[in-house]
C-alpha atoms as a PDB file:
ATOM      1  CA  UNK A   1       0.000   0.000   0.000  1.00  0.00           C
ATOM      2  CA  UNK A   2       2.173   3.106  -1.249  1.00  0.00           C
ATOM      3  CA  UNK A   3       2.214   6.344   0.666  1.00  0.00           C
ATOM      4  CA  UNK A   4       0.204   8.622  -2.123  1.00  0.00           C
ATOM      5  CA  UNK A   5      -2.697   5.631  -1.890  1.00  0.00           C
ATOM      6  CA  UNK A   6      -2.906   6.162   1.710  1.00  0.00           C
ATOM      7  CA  UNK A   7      -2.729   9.858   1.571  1.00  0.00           C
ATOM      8  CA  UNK A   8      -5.432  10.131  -0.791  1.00  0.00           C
ATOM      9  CA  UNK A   9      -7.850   8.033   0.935  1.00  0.00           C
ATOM     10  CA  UNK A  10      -7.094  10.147   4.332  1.00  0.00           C
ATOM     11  CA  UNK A  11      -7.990  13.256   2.573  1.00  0.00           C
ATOM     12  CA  UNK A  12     -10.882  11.886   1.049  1.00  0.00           C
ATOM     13  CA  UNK A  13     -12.676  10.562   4.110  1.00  0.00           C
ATOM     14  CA  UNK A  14     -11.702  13.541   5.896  1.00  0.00           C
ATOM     15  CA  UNK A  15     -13.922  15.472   3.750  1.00  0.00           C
ATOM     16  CA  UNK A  16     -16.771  13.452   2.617  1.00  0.00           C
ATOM     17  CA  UNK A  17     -18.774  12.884   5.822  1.00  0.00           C
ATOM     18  CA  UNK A  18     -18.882  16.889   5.858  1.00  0.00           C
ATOM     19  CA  UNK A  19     -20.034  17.634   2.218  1.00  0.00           C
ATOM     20  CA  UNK A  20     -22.401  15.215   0.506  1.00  0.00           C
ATOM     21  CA  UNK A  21     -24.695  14.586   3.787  1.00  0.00           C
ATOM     22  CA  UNK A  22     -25.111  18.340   4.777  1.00  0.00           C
ATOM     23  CA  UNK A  23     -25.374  18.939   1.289  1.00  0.00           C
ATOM     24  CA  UNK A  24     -28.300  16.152   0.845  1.00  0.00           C
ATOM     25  CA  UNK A  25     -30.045  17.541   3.945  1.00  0.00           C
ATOM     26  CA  UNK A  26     -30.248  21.492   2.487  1.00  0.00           C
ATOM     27  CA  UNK A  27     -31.801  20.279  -0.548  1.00  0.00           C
ATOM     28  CA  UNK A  28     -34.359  18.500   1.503  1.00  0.00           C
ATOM     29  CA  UNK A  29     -36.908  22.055   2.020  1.00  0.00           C
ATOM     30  CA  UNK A  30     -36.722  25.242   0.869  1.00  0.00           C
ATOM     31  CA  UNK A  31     -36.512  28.572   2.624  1.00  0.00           C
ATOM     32  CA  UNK A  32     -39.771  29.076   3.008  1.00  0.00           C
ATOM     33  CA  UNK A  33     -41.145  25.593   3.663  1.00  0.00           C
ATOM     34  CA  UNK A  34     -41.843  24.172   6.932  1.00  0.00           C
ATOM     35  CA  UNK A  35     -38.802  22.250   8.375  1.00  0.00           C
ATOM     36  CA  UNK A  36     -38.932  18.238   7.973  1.00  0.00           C
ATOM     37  CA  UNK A  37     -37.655  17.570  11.787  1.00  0.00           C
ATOM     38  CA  UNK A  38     -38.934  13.374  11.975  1.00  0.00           C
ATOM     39  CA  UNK A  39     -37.255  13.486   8.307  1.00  0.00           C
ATOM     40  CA  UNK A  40     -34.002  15.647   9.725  1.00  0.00           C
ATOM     41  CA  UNK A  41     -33.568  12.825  12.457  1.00  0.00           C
ATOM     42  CA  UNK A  42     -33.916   9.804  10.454  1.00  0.00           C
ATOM     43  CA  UNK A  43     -31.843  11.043   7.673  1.00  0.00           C
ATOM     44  CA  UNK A  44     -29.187  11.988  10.540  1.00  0.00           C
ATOM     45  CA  UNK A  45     -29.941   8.420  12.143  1.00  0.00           C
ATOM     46  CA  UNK A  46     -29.115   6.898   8.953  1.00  0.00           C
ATOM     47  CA  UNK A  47     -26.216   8.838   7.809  1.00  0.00           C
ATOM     48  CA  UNK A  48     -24.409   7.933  11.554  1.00  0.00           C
ATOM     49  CA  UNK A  49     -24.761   4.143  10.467  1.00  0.00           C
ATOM     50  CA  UNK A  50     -23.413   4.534   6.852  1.00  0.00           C
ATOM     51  CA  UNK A  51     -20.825   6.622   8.232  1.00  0.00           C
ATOM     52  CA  UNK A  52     -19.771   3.879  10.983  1.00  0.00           C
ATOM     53  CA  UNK A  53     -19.782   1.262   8.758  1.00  0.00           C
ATOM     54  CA  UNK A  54     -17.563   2.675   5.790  1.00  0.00           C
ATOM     55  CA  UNK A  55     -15.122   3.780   8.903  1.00  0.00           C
ATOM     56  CA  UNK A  56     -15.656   0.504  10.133  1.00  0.00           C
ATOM     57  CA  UNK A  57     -14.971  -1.443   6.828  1.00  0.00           C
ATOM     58  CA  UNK A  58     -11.988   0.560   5.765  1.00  0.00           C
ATOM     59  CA  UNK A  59     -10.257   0.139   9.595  1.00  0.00           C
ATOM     60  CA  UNK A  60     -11.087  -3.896   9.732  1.00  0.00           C
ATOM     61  CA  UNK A  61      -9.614  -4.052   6.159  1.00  0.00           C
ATOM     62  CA  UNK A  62      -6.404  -2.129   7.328  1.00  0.00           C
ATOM     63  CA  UNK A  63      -6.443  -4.566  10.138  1.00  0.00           C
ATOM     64  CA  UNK A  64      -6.435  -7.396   8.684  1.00  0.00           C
ATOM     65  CA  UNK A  65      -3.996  -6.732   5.515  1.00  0.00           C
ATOM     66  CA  UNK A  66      -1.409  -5.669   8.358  1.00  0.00           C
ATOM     67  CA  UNK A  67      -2.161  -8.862  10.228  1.00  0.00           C
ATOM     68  CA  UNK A  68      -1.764 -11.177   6.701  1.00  0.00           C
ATOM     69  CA  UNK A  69       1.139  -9.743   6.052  1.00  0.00           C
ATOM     70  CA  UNK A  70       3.220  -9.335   8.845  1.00  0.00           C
ATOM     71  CA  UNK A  71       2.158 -12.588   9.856  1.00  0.00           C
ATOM     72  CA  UNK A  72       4.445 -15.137  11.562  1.00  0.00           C
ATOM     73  CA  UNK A  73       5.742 -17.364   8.483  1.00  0.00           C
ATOM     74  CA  UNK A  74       7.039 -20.476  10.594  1.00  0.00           C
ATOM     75  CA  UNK A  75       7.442 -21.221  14.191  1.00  0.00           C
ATOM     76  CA  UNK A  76      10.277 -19.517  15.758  1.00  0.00           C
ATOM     77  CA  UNK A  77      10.223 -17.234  13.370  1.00  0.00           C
ATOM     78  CA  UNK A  78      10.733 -13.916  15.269  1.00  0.00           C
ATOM     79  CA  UNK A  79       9.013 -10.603  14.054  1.00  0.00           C
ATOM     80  CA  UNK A  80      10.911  -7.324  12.477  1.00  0.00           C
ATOM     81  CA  UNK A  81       8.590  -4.534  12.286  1.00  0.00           C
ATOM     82  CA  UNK A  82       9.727  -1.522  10.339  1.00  0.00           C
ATOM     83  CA  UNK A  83      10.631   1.613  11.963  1.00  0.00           C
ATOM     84  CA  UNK A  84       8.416   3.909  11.493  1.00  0.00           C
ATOM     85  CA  UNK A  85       9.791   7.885  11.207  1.00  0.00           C
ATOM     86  CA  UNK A  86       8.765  10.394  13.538  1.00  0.00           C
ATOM     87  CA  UNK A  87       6.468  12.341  10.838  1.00  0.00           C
ATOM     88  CA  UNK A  88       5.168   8.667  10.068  1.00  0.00           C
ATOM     89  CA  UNK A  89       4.236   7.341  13.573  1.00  0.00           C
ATOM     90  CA  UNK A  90       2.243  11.026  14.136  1.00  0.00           C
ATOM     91  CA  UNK A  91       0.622  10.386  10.721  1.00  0.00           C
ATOM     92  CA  UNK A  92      -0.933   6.743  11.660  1.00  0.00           C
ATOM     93  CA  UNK A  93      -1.756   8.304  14.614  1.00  0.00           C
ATOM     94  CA  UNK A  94      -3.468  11.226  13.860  1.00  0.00           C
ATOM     95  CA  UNK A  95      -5.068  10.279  10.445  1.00  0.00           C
ATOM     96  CA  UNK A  96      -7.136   7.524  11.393  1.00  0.00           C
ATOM     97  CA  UNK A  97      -8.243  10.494  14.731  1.00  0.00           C
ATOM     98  CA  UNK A  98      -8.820  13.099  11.960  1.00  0.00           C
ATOM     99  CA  UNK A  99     -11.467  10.827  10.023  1.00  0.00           C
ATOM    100  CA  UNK A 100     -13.642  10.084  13.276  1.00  0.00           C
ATOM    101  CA  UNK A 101     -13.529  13.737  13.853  1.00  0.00           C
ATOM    102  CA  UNK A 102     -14.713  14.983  10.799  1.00  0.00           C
ATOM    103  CA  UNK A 103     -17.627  12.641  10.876  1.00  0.00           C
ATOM    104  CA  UNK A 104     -18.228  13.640  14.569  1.00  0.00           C
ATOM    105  CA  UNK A 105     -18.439  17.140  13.406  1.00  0.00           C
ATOM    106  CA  UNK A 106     -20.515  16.639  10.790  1.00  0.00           C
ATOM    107  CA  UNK A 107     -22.660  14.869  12.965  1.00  0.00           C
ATOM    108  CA  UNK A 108     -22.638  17.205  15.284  1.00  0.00           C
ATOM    109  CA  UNK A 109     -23.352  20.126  13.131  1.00  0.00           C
ATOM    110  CA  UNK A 110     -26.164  18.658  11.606  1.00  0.00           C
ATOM    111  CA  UNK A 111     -27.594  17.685  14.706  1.00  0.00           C
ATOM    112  CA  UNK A 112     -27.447  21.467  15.709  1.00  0.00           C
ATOM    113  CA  UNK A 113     -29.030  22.412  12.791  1.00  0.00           C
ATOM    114  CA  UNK A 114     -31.960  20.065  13.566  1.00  0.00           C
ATOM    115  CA  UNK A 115     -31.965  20.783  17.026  1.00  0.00           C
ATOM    116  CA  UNK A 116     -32.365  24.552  16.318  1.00  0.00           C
ATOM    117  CA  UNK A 117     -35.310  24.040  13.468  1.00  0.00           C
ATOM    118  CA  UNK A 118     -37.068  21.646  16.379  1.00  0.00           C
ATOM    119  CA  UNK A 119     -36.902  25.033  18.863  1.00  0.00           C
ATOM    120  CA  UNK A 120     -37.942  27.450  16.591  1.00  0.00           C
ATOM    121  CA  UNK A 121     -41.647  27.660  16.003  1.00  0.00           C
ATOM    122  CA  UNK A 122     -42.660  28.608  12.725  1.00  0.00           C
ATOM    123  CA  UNK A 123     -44.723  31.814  12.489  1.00  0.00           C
ATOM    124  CA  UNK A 124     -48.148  30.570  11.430  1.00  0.00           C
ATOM    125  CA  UNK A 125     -48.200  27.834  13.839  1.00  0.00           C
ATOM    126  CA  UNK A 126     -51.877  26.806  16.322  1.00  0.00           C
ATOM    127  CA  UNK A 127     -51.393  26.889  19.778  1.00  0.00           C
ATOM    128  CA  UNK A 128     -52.776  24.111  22.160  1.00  0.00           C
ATOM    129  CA  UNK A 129     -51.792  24.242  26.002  1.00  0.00           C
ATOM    130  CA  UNK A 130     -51.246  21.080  27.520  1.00  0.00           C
ATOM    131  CA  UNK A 131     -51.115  19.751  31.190  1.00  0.00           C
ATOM    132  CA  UNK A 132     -49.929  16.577  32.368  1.00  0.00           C
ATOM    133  CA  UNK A 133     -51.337  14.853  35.933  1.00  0.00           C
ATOM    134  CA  UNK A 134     -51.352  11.187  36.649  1.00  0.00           C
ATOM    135  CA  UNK A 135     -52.045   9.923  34.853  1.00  0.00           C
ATOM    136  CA  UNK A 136     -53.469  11.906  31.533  1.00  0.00           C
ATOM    137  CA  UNK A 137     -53.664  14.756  29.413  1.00  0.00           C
ATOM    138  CA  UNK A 138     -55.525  17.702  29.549  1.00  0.00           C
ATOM    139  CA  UNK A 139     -55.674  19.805  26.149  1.00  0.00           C
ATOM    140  CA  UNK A 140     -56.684  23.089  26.453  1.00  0.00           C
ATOM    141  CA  UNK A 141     -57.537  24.994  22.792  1.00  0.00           C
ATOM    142  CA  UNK A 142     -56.992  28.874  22.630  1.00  0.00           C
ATOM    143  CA  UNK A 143     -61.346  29.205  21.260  1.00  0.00           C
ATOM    144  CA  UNK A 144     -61.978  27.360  25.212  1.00  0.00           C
ATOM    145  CA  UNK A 145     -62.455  24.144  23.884  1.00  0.00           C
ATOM    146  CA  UNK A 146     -61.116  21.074  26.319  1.00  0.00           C
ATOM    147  CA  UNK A 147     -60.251  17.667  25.953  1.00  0.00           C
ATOM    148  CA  UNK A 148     -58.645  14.657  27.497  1.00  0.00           C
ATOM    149  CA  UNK A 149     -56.085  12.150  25.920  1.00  0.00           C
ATOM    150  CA  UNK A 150     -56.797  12.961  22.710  1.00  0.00           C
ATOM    151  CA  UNK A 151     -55.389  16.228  20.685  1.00  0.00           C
ATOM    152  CA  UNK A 152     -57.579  17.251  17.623  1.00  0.00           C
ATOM    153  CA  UNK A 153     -55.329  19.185  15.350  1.00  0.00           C
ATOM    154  CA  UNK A 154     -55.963  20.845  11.854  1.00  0.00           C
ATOM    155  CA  UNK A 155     -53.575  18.784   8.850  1.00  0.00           C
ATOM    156  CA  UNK A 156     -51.321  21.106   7.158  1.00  0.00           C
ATOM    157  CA  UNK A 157     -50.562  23.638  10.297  1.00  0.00           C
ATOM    158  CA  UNK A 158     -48.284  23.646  12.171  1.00  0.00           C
ATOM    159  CA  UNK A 159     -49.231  22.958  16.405  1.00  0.00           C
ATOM    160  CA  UNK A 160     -47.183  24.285  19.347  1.00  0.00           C
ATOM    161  CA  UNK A 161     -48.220  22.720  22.517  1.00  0.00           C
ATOM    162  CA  UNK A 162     -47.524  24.775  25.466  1.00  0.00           C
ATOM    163  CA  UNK A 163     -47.116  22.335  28.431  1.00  0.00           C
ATOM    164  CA  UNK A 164     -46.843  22.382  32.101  1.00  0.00           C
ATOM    165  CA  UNK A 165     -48.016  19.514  34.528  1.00  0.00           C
ATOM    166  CA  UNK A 166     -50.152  19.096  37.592  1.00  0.00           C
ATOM    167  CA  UNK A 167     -48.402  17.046  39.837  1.00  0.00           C
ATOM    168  CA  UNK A 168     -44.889  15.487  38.580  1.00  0.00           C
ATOM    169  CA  UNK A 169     -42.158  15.194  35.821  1.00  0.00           C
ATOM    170  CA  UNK A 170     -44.182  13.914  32.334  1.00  0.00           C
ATOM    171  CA  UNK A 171     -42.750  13.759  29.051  1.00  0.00           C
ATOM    172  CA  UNK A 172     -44.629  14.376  25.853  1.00  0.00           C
ATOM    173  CA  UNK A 173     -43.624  12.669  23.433  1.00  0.00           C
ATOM    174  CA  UNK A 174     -44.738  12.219  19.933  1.00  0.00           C
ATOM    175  CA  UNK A 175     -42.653   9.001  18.691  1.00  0.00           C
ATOM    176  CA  UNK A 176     -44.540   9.973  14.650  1.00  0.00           C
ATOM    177  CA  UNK A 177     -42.439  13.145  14.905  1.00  0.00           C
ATOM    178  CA  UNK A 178     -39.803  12.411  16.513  1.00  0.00           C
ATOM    179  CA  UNK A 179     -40.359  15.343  19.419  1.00  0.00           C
ATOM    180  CA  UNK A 180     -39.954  15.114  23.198  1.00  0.00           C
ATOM    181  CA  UNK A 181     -40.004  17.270  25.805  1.00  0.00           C
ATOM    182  CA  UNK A 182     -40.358  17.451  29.590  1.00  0.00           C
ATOM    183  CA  UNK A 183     -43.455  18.856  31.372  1.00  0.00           C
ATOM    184  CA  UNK A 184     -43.142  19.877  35.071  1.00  0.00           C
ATOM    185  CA  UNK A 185     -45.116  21.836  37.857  1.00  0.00           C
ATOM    186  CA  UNK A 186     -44.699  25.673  37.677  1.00  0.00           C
ATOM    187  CA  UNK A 187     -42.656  25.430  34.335  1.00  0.00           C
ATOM    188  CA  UNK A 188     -43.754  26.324  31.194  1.00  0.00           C
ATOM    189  CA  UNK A 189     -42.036  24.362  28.147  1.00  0.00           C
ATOM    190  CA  UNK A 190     -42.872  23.661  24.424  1.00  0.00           C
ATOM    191  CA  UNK A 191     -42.767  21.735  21.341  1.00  0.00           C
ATOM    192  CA  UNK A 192     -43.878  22.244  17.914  1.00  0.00           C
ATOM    193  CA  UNK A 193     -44.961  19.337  15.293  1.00  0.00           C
ATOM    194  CA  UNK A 194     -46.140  19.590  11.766  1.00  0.00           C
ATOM    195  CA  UNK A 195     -49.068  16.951  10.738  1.00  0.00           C
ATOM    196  CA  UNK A 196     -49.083  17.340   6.830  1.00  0.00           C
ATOM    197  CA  UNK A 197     -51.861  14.432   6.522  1.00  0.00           C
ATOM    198  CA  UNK A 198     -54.756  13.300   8.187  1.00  0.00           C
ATOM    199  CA  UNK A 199     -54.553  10.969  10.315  1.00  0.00           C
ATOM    200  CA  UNK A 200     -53.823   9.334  13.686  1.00  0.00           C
ATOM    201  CA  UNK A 201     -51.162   9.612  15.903  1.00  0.00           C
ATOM    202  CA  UNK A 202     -49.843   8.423  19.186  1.00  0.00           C
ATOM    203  CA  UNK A 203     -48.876  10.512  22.289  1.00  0.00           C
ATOM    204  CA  UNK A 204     -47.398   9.244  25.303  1.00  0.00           C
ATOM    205  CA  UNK A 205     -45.114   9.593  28.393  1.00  0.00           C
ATOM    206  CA  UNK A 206     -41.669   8.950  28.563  1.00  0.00           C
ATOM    207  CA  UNK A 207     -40.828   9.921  31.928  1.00  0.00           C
ATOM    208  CA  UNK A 208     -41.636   7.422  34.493  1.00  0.00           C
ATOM    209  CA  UNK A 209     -44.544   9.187  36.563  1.00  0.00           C
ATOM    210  CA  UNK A 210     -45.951   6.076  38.924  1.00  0.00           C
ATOM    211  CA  UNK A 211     -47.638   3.023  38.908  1.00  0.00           C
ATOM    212  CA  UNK A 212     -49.812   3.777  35.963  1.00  0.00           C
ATOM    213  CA  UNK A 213     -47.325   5.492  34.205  1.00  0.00           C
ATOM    214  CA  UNK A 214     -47.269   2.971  31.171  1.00  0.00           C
ATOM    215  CA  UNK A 215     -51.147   3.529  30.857  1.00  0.00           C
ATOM    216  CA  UNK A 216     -50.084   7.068  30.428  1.00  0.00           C
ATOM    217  CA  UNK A 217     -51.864   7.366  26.591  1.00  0.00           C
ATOM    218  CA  UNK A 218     -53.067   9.568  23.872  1.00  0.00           C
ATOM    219  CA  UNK A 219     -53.557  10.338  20.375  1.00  0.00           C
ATOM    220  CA  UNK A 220     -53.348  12.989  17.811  1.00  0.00           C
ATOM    221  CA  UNK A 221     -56.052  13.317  15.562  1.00  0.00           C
ATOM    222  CA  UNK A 222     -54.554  15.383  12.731  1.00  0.00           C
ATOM    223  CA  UNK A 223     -58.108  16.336  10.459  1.00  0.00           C
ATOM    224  CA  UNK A 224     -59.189  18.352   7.389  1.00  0.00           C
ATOM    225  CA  UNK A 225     -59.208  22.066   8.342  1.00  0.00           C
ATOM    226  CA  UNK A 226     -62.709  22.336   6.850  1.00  0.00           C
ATOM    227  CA  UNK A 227     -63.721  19.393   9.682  1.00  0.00           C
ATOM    228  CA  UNK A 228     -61.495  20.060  12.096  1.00  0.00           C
ATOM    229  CA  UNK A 229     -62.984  24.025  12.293  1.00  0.00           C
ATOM    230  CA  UNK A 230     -66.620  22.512  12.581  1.00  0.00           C
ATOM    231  CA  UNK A 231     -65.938  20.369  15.205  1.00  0.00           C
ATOM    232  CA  UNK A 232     -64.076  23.709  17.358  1.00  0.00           C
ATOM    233  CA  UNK A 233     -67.689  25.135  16.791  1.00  0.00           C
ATOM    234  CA  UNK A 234     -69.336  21.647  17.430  1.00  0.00           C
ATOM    235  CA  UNK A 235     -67.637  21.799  20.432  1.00  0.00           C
ATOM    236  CA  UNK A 236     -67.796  25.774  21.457  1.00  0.00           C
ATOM    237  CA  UNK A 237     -71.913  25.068  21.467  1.00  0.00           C
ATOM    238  CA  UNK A 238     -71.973  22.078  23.331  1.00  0.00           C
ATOM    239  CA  UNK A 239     -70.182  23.721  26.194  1.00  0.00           C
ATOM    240  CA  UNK A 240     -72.132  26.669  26.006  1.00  0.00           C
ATOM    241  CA  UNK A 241     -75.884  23.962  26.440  1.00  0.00           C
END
């Protein structure tokens, strides 16, 4: 394996765990388009096992070339490694640590960038308030509307859900779009989620809470604006009877 060949593969996967991914991931929305956080996380999810299996493959078959041929030929047969130069022995060294830290950067920075879109609200979003108790959840709609365990939401808007809770630490957690976050008494936190289709999905809490924490259950129901703004009426009149 000749120095240049060894160079130009270091340089090489130096650089492409930080271009082609992030790259990928820009092209996924445009400017102006709601952020795609579940699709963020899985495509970040999916990149870290590509990228640890290429690393992977290319260190096992460095491994085992080395071990082939500096094997032991015949018994007795005592080993002569070759001396390795000063500027050599930091190269091995700090190559190999150079291409896990560019793909921990990369990582990292991407997983910034998602974290950031998943705290920033977009503009046009509805607001729901939320409050956790053992062991349910109380939804709370900004026209006085109420519900428990199950949040109606309209398709194609994004929802914020303020949240505090009642009694202890809850998490709400919405395992469809890949959000989380903590609820706890006299603390206001947040999340945001974007249902693009109708349709169902599941809430629950990932913070153990008690015996009945695992009963802990809910569900999205993410509807037609048209439908989902007649049943806020529906609703509004029925509470007024």
């Amino acid at each position: 394996m000749s120095k240049r060949y060894l160079r130009v593969l270091s340089i090489s996967l130096l650089f492409f765990p930080i271009t082609t991914p992030l790259l990928a991931y820009e092209k996924r929305r445009g400017p102006e388009e709601v952020p795609d956080v579940p699709g963020g996380w899985d495509h970040l999810f999916n990149e870290m096992l590509i990228d640890i299996t290429i690393v992977g493959i290319i260190f096992a078959a460095i491994t085992i070339y080395l071990l082939i041929k500096y094997r032991q030929r015949y018994p007795g047969q005592e080993g002569s490694p070759l001396k390795l130069t000063t500027a050599a022995a930091i190269g091995w060294a700090l190559i190999p640590a150079f291409v896990f830290m560019a793909d921990d950067f990369y990582l990292a920075a991407e997983g910034w960038t998602l974290f950031n879109d998943y705290r920033r609200v977009p503009e046009n979003a509805y607001e729901v308030k939320v409050e956790g108790s053992m062991w349910s959840w109380h939804f709370i709609y900004p026209e006085g509307v109420e519900t428990f365990n199950e949040l109606r939401v309209p398709a194609g808007t994004p929802v914020v859900v303020r949240m505090t809770s009642k009694d202890v630490i809850h998490s709400f957690f919405l395992p469809d779009f890949r959000v989380k976050e903590d609820m706890m008494p006299g603390r206001v936190t947040y999340l945001w989620f974007y249902p693009k289709d109708p349709g169902e999905h599941l809430i629950t809490c990932a913070e153990y809470c008690g015996l009945m924490h695992s009963g802990m259950k809910g569900k999205i129901m993410a509807m037609p604006k048209d439908d989902f703004n007649n049943w806020i009426e529906t609703e509004k009149k029925n509470s007024h009877t």
